[in-house]
N, C-alpha and C. Protein backbone atom coordinates (compact mmCIF):
# COMPACT_ATOMS: atom_id res chain seq x y z
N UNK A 1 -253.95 61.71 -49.81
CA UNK A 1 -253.87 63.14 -49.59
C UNK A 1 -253.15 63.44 -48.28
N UNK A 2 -253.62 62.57 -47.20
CA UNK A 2 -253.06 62.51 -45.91
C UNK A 2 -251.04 62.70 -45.93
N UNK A 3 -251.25 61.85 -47.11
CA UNK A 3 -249.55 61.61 -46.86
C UNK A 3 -248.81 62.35 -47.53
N UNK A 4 -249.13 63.08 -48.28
CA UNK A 4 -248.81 64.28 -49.63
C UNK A 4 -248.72 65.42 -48.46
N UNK A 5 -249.29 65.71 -47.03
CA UNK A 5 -249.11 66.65 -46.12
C UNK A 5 -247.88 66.23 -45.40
N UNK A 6 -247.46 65.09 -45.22
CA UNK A 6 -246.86 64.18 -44.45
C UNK A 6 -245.09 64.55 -45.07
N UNK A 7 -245.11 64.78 -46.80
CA UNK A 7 -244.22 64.54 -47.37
C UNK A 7 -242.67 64.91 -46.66
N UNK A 8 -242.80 65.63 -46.47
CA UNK A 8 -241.46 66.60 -45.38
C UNK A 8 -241.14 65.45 -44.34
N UNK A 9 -241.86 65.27 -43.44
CA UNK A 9 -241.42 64.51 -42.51
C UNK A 9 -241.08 63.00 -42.75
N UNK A 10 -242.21 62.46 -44.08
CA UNK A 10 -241.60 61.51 -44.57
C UNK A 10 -240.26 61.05 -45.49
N UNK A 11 -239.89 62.48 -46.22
CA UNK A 11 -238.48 62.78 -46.39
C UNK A 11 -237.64 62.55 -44.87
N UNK A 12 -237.53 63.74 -44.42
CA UNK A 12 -236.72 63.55 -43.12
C UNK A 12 -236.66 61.32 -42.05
N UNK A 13 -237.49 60.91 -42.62
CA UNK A 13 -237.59 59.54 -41.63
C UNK A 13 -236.37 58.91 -42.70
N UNK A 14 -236.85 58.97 -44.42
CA UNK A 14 -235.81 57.94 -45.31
C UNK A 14 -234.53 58.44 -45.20
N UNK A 15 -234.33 59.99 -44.95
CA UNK A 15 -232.89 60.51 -44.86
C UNK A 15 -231.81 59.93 -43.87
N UNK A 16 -233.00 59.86 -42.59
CA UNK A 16 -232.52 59.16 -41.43
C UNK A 16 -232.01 57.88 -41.23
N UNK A 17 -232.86 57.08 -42.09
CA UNK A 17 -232.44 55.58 -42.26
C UNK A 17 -231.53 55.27 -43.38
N UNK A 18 -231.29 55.87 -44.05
CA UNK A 18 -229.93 56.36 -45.40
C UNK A 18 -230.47 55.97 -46.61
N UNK A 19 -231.86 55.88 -46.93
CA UNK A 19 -232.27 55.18 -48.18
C UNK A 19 -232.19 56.79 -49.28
N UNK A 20 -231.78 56.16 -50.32
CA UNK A 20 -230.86 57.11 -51.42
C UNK A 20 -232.59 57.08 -52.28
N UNK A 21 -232.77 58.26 -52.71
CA UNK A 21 -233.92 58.34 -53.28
C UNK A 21 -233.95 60.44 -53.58
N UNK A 22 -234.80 60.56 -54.47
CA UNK A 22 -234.89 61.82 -55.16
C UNK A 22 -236.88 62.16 -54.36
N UNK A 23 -236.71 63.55 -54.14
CA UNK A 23 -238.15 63.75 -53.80
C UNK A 23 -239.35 63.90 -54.63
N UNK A 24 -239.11 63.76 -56.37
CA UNK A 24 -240.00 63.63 -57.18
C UNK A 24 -240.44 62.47 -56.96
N UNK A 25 -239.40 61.13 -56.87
CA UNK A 25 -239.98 59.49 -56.68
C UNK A 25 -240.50 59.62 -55.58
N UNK A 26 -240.62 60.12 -54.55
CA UNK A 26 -241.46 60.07 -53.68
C UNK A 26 -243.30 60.77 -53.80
N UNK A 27 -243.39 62.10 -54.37
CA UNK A 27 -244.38 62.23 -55.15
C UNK A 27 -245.10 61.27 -55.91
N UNK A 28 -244.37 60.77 -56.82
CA UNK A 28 -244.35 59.66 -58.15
C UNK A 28 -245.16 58.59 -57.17
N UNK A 29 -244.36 57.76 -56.28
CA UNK A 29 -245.03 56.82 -55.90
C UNK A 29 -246.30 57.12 -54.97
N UNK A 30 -246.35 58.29 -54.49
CA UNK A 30 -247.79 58.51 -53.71
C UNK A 30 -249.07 58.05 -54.99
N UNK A 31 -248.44 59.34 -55.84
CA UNK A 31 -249.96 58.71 -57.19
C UNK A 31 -249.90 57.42 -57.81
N UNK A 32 -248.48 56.58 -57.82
CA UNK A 32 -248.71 55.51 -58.59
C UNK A 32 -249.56 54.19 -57.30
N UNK A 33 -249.30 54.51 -55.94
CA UNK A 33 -249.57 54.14 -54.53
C UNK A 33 -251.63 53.95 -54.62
N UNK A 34 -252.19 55.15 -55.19
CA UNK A 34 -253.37 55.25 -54.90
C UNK A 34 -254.12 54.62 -56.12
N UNK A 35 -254.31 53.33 -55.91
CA UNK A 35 -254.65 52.27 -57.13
C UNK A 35 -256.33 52.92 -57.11
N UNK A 36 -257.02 53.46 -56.14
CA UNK A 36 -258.46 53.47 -56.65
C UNK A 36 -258.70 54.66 -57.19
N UNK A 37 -257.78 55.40 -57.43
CA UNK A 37 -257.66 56.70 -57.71
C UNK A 37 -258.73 57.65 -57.07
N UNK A 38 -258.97 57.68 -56.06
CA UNK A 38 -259.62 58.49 -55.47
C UNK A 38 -258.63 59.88 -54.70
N UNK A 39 -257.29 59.93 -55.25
CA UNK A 39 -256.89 61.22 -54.41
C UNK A 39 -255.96 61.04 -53.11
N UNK A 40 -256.71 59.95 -52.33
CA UNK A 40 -256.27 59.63 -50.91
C UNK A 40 -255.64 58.40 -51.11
N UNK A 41 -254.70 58.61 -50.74
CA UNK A 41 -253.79 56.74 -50.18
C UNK A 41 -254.45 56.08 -48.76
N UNK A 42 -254.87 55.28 -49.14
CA UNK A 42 -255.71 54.34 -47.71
C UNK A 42 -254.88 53.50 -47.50
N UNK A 43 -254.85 53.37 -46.18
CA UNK A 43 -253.10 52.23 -45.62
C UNK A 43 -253.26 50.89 -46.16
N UNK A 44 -254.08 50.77 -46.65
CA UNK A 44 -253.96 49.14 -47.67
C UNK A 44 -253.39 49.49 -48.85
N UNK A 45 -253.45 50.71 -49.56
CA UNK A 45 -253.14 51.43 -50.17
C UNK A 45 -251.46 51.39 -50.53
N UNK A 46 -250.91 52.33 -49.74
CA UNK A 46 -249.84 52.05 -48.78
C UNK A 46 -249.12 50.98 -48.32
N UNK A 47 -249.67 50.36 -48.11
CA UNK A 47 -248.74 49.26 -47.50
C UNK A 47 -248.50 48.24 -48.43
N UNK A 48 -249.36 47.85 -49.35
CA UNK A 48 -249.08 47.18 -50.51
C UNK A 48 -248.19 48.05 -51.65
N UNK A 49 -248.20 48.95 -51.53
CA UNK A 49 -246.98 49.99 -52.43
C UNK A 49 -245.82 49.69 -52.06
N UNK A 50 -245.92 50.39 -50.71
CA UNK A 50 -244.66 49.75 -50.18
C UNK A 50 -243.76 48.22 -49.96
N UNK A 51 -244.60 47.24 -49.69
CA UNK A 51 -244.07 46.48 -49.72
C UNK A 51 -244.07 45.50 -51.71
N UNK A 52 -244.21 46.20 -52.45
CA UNK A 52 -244.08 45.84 -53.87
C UNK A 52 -242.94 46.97 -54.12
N UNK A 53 -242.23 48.10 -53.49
CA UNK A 53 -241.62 48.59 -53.46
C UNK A 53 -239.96 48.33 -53.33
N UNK A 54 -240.28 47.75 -51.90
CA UNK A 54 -239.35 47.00 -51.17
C UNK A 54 -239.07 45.61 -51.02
N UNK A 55 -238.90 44.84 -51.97
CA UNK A 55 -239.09 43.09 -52.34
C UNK A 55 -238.39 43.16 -51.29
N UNK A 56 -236.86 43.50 -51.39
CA UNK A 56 -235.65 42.83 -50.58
C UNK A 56 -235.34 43.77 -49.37
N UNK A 57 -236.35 44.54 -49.15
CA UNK A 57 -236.26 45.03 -47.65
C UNK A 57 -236.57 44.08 -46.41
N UNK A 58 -236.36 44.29 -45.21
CA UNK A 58 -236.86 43.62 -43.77
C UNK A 58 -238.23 43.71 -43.73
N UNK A 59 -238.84 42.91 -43.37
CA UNK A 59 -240.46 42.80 -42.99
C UNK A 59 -240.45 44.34 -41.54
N UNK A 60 -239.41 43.90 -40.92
CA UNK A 60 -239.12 44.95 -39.96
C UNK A 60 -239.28 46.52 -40.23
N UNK A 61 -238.16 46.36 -41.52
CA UNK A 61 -238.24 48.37 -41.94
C UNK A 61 -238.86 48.99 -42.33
N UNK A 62 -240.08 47.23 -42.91
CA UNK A 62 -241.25 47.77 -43.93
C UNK A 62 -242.27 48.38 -42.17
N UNK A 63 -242.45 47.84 -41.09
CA UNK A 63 -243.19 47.78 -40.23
C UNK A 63 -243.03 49.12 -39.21
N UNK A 64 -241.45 49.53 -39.35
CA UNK A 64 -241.09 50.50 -38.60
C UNK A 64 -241.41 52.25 -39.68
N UNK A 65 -241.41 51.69 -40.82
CA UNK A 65 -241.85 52.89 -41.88
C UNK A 65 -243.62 52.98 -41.55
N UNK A 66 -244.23 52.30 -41.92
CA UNK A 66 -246.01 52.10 -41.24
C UNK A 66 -246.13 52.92 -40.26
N UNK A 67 -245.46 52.67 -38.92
CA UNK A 67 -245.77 53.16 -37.72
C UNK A 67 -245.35 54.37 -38.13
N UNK A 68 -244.31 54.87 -38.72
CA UNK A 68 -243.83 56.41 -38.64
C UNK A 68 -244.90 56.97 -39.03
N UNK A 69 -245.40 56.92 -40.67
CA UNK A 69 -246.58 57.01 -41.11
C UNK A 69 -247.86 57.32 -40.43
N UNK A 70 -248.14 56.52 -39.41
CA UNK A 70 -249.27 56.39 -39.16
C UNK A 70 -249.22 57.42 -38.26
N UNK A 71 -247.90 58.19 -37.79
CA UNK A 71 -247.42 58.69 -36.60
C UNK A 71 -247.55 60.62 -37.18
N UNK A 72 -247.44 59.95 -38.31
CA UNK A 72 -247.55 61.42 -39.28
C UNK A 72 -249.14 61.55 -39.49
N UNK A 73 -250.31 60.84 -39.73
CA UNK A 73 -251.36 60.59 -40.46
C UNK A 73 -251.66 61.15 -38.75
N UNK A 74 -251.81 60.84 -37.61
CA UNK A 74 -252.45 61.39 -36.30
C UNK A 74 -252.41 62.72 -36.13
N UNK A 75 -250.69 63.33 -36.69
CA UNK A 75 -250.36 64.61 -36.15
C UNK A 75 -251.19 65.73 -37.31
N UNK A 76 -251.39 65.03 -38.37
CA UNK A 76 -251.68 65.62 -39.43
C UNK A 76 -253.60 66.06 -39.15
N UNK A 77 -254.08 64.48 -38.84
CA UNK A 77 -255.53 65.13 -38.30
C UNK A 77 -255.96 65.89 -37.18
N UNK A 78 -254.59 66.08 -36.29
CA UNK A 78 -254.79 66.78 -34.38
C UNK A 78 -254.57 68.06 -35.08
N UNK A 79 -253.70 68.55 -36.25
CA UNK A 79 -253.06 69.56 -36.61
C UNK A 79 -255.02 70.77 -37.05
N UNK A 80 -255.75 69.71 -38.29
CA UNK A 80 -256.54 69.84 -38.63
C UNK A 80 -257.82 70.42 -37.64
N UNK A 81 -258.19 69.44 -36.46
CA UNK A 81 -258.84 69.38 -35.33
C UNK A 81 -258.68 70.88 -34.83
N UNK A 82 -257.07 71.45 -35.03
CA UNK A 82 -256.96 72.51 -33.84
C UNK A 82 -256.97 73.82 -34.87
N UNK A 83 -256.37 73.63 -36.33
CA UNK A 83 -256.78 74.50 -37.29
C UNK A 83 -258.60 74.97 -37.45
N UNK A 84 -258.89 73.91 -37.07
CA UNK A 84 -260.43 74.06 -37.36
C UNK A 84 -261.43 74.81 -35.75
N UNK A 85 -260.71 74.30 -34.92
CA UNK A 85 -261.19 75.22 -33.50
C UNK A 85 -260.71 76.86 -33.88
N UNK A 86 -260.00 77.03 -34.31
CA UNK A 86 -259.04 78.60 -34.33
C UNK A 86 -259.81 79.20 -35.75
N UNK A 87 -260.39 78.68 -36.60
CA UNK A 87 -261.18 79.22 -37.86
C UNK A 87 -261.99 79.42 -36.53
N UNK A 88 -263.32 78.65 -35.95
CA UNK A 88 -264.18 78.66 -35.03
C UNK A 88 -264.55 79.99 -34.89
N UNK A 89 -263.28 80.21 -33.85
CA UNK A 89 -263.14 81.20 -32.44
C UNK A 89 -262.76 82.26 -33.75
N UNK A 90 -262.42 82.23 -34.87
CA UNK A 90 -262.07 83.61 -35.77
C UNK A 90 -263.80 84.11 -36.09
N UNK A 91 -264.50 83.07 -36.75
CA UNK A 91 -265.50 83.39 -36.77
C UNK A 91 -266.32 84.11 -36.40
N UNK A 92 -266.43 83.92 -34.87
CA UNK A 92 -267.49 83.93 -33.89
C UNK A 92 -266.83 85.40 -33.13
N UNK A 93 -265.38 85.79 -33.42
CA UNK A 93 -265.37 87.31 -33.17
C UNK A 93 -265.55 87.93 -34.30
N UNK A 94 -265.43 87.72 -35.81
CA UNK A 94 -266.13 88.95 -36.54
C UNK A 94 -267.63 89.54 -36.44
């Protein structure tokens, strides 16, 4: 679910690195990604997608995609954290 918020920026990282791909396959592989089907991709999740994804990629690009990820998965819960202080403070003035 984390990474389905992520999608935009995870577009913008493959654009950057020139990998040729359509944004439905990127959808596509989030659900085909979440083997326990619970909704959420868990980075074991993830990272075994990806790298069954990428046979003949670098151990490297697979490692430098992770970190972006994970870089998205922080901003995504600080985003949440500060959405959820500002409901708070809406609250507590009606």
């Amino acid at each position: 679910r984390e990474l389905v918020n992520c999608t935009d920026e995870i577009v913008s990282i493959l654009e950057s690195l020139g990998v040729n791909f359509q944004r439905n396959d990127l959808v596509q592989m989030f659900y085909i990604m979440d083997y326990n089907d619970t909704g959420i991709i868990e980075r074991s999740e993830f990272v075994q997608g990806v790298v069954e994804l990428c046979d003949q990629i670098r151990p490297m690009s697979i490692m430098e995609l992770h970190y972006q990820v994970s870089k998205c998965v922080s901003k995504v819960e600080s985003s949440n954290v500060q959405i959820d202080s500002i409901a708070k403070l809406c609250e507590q003035s009606d």
